[in-house]
ModelCIF file with pLDDT and N, C-alpha, C, O atoms, coordinates in Angstrom:
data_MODEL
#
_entry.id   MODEL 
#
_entity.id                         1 
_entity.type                       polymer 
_entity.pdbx_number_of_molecules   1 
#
_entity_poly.entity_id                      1 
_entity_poly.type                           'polypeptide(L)' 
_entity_poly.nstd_linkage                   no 
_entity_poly.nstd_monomer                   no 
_entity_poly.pdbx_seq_one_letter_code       
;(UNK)(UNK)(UNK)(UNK)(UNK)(UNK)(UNK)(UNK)(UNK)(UNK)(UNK)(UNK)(UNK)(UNK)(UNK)(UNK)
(UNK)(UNK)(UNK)(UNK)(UNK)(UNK)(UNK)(UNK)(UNK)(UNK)(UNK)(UNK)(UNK)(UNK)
;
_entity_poly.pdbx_seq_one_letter_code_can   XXXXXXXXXXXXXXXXXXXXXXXXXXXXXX 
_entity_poly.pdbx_strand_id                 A 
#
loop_
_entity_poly_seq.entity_id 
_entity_poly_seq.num 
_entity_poly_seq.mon_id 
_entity_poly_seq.hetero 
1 1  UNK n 
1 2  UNK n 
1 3  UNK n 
1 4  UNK n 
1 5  UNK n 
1 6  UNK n 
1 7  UNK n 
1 8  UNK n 
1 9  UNK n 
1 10 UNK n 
1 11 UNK n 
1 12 UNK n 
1 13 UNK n 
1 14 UNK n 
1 15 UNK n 
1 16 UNK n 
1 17 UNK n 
1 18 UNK n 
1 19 UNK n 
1 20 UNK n 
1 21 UNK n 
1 22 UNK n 
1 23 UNK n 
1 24 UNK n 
1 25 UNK n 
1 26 UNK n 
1 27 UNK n 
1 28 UNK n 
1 29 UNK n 
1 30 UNK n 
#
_struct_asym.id          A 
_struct_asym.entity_id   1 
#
loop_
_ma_qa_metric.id 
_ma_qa_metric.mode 
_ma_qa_metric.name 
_ma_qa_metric.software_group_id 
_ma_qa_metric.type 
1 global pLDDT . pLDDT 
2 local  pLDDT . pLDDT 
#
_ma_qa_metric_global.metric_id      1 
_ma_qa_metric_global.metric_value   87.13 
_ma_qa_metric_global.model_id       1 
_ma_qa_metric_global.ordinal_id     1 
#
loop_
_ma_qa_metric_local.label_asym_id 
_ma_qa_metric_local.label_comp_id 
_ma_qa_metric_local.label_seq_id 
_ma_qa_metric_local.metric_id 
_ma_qa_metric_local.metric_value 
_ma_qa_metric_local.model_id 
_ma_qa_metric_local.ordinal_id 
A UNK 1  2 80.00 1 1  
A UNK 2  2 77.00 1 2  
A UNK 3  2 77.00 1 3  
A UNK 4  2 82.00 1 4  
A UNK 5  2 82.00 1 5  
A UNK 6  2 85.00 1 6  
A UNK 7  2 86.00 1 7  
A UNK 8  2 82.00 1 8  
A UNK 9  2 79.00 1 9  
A UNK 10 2 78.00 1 10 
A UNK 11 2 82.00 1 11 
A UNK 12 2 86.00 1 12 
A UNK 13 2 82.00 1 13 
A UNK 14 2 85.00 1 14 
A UNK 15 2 90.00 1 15 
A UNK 16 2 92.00 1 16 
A UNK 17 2 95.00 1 17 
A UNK 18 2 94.00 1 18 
A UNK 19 2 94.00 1 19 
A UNK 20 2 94.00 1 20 
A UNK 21 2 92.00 1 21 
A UNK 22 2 91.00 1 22 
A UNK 23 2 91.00 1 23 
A UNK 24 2 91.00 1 24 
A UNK 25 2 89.00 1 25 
A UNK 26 2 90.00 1 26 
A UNK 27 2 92.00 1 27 
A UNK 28 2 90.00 1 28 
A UNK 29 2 93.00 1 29 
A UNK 30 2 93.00 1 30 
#
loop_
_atom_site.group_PDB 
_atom_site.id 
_atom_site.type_symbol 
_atom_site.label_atom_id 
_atom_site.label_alt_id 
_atom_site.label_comp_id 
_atom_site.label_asym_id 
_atom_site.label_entity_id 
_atom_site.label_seq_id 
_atom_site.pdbx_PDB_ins_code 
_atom_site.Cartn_x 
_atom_site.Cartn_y 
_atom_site.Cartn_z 
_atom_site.occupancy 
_atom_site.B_iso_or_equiv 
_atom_site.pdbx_formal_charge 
_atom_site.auth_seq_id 
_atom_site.auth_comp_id 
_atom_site.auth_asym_id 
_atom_site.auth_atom_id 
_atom_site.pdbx_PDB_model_num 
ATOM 1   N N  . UNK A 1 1  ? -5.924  37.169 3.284  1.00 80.00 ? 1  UNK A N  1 
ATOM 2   C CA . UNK A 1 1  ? -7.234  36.741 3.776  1.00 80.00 ? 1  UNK A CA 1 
ATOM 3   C C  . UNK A 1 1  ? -7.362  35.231 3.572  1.00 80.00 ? 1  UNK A C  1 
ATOM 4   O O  . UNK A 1 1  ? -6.457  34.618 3.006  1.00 80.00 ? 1  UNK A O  1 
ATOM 5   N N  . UNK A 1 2  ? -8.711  34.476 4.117  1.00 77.00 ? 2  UNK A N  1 
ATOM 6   C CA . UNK A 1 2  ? -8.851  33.408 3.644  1.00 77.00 ? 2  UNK A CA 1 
ATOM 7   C C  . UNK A 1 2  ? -7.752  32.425 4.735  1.00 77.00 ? 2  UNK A C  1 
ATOM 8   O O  . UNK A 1 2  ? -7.440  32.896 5.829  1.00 77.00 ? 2  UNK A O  1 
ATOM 9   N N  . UNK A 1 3  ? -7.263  31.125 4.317  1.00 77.00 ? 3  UNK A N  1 
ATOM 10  C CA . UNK A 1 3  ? -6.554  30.477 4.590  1.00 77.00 ? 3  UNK A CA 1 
ATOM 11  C C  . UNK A 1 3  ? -5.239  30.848 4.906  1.00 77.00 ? 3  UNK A C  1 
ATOM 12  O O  . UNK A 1 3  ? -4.549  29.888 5.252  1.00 77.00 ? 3  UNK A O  1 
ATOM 13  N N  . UNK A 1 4  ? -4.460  32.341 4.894  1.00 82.00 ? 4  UNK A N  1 
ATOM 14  C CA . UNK A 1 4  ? -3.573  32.744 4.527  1.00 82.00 ? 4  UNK A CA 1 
ATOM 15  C C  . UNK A 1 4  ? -3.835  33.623 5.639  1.00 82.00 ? 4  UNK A C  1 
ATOM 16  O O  . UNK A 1 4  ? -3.763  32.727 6.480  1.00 82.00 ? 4  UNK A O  1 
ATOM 17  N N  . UNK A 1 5  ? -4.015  34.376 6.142  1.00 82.00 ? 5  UNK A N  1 
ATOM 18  C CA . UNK A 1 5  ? -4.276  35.699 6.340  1.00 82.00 ? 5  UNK A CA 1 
ATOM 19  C C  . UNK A 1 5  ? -3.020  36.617 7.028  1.00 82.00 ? 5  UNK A C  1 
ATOM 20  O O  . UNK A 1 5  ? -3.160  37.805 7.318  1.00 82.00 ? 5  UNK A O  1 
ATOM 21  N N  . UNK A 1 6  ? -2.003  35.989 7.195  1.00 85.00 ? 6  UNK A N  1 
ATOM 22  C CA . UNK A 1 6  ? -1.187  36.570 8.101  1.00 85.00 ? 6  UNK A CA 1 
ATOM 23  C C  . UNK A 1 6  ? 0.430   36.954 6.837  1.00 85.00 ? 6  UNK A C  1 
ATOM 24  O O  . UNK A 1 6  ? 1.272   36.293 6.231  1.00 85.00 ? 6  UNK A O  1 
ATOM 25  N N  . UNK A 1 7  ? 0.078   38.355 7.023  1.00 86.00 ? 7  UNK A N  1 
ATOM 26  C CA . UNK A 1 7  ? 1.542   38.899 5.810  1.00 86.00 ? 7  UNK A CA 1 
ATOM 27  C C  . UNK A 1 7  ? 2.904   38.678 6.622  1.00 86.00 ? 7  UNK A C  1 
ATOM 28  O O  . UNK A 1 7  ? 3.285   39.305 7.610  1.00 86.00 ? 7  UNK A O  1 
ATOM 29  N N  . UNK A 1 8  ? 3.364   37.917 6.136  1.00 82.00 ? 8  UNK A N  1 
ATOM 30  C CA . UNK A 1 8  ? 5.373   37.521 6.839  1.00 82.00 ? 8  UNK A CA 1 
ATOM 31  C C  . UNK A 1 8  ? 5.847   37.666 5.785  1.00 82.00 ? 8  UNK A C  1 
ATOM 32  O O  . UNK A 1 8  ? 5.493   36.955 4.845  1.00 82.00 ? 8  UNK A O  1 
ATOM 33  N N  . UNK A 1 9  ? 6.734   38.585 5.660  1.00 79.00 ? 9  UNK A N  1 
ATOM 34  C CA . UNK A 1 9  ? 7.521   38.924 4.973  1.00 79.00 ? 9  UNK A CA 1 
ATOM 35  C C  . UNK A 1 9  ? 7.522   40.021 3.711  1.00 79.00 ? 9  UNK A C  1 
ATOM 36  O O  . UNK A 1 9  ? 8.536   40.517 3.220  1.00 79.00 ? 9  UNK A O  1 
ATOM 37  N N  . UNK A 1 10 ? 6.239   40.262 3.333  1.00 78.00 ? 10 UNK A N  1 
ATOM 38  C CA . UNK A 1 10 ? 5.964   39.852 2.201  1.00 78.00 ? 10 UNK A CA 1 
ATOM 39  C C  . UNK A 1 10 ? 4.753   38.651 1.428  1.00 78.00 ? 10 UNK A C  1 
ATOM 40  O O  . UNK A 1 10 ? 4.028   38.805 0.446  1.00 78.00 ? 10 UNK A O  1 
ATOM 41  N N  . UNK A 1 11 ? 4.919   37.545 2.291  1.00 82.00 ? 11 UNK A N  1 
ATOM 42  C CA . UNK A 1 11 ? 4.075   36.513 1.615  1.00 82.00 ? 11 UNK A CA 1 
ATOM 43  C C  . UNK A 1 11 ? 2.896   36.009 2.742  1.00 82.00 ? 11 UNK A C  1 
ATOM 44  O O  . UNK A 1 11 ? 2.979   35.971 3.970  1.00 82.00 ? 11 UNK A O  1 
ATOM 45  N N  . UNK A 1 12 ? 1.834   35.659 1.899  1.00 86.00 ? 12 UNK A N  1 
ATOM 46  C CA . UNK A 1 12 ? 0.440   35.936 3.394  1.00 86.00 ? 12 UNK A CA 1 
ATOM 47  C C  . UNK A 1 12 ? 0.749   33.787 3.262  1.00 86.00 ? 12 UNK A C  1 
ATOM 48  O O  . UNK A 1 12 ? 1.183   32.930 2.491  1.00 86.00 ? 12 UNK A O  1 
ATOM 49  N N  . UNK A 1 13 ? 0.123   33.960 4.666  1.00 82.00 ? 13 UNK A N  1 
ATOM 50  C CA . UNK A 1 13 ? 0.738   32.640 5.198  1.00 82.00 ? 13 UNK A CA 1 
ATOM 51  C C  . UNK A 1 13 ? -0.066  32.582 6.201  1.00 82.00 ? 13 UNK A C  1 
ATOM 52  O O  . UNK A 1 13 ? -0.563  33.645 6.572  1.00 82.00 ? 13 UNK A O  1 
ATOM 53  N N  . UNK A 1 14 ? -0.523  30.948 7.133  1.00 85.00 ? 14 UNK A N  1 
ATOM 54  C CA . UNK A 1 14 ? -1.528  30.902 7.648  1.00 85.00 ? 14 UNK A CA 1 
ATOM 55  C C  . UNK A 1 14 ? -1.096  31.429 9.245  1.00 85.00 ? 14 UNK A C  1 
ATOM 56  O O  . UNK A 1 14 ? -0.007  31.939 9.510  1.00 85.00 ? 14 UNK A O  1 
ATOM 57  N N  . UNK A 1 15 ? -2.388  31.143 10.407 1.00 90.00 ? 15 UNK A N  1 
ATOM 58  C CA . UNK A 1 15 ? -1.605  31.618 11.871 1.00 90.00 ? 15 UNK A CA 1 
ATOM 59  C C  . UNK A 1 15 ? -0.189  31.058 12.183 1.00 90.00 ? 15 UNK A C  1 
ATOM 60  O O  . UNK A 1 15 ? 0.506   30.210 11.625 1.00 90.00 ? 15 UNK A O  1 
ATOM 61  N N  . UNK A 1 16 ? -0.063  31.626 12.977 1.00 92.00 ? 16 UNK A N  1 
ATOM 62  C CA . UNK A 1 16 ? 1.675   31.114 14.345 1.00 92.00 ? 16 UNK A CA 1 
ATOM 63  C C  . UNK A 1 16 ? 0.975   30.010 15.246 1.00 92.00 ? 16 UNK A C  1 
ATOM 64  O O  . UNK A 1 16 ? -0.236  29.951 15.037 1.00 92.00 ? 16 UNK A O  1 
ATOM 65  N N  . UNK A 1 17 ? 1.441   29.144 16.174 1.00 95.00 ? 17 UNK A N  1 
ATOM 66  C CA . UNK A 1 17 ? 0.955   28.247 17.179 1.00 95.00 ? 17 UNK A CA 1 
ATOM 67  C C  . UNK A 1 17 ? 0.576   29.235 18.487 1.00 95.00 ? 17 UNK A C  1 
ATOM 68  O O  . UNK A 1 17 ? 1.321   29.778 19.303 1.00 95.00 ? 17 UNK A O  1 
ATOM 69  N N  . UNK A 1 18 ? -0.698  29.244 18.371 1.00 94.00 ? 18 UNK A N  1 
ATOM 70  C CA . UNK A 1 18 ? -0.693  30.008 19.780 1.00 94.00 ? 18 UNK A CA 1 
ATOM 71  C C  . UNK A 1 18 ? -2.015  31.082 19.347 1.00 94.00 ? 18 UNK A C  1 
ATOM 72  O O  . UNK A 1 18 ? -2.830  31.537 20.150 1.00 94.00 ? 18 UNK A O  1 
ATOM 73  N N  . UNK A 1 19 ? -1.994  31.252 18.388 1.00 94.00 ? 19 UNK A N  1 
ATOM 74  C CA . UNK A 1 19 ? -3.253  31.756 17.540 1.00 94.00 ? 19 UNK A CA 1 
ATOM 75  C C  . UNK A 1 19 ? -4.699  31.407 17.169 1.00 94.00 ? 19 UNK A C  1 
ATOM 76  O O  . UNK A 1 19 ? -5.198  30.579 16.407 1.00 94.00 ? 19 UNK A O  1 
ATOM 77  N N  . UNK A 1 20 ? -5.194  32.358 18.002 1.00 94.00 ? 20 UNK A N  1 
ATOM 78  C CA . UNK A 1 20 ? -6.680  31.686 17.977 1.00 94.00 ? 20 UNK A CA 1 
ATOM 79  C C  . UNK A 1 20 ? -7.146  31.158 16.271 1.00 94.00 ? 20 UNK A C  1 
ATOM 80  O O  . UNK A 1 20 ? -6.962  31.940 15.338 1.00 94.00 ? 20 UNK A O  1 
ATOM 81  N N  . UNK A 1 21 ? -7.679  29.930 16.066 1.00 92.00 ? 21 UNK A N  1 
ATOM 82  C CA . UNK A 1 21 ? -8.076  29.665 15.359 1.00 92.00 ? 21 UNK A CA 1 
ATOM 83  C C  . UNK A 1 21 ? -9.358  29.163 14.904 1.00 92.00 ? 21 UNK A C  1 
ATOM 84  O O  . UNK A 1 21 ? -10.118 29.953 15.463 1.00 92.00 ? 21 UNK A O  1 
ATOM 85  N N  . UNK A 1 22 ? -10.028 28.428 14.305 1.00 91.00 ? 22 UNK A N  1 
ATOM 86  C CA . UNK A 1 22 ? -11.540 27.767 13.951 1.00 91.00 ? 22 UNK A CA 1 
ATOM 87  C C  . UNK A 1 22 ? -11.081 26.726 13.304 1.00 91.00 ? 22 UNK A C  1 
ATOM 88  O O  . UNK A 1 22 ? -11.569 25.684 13.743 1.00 91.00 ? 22 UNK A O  1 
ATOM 89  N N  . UNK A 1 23 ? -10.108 26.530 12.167 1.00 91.00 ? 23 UNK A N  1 
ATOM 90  C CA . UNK A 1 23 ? -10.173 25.166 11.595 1.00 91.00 ? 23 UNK A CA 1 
ATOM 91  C C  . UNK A 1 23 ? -8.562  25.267 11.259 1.00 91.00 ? 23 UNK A C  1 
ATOM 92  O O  . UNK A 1 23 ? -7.823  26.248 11.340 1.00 91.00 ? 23 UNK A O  1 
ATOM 93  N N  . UNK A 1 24 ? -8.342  24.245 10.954 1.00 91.00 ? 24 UNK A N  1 
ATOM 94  C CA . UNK A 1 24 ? -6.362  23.492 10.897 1.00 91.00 ? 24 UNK A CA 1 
ATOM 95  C C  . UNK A 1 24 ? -6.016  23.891 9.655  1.00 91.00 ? 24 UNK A C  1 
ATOM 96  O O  . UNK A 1 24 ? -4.858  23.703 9.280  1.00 91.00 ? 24 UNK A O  1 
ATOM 97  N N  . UNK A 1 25 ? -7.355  24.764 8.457  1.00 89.00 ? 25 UNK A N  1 
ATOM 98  C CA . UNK A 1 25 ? -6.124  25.257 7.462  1.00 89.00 ? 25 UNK A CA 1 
ATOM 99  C C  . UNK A 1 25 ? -6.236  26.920 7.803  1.00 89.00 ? 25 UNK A C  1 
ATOM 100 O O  . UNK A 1 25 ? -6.553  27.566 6.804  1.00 89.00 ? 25 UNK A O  1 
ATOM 101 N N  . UNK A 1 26 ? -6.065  27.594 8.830  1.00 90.00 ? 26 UNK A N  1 
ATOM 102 C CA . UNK A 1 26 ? -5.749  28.975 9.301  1.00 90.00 ? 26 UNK A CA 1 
ATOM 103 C C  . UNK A 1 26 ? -4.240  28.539 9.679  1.00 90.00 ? 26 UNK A C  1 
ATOM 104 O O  . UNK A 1 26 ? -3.331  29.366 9.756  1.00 90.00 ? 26 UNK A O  1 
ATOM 105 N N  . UNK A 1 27 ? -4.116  27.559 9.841  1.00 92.00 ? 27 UNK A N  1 
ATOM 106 C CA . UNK A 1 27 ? -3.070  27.937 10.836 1.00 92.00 ? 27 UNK A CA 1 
ATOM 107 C C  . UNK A 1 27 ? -1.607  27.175 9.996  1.00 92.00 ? 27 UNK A C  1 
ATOM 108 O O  . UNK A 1 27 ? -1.917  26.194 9.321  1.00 92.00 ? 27 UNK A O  1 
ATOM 109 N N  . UNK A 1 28 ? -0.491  27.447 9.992  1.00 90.00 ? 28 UNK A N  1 
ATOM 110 C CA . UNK A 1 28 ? 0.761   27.555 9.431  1.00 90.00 ? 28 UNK A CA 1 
ATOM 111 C C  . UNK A 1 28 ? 1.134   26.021 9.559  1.00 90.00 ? 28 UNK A C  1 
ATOM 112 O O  . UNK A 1 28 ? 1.743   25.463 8.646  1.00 90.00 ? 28 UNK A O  1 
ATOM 113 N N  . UNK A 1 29 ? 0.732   25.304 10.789 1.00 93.00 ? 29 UNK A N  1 
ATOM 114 C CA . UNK A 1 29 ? 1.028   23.763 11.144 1.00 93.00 ? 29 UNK A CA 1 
ATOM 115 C C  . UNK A 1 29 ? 0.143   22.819 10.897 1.00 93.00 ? 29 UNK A C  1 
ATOM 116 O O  . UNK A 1 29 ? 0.336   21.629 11.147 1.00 93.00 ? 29 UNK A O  1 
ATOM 117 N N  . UNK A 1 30 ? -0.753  23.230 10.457 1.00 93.00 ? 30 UNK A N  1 
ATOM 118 C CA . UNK A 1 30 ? -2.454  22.539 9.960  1.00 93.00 ? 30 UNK A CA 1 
ATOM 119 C C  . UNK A 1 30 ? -2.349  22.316 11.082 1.00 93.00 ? 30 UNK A C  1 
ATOM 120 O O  . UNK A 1 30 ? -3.254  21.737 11.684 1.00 93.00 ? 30 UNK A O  1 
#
């Protein structure tokens, strides 16, 4: 959840490029 929300692997980590977002720390590339 939070800043993270996306489970890869094992470890929660922010969106992929292409992923709706709201602000630059959701997402994996800021």
């Amino acid at each position: 959840s939070g800043n993270t929300p996306v489970c890869n692997n094992g470890t929660c980590v922010g969106k992929a490029n292409g992923a709706t977002c709201a602000a630059k720390a959701e997402c994996s590339s800021s």
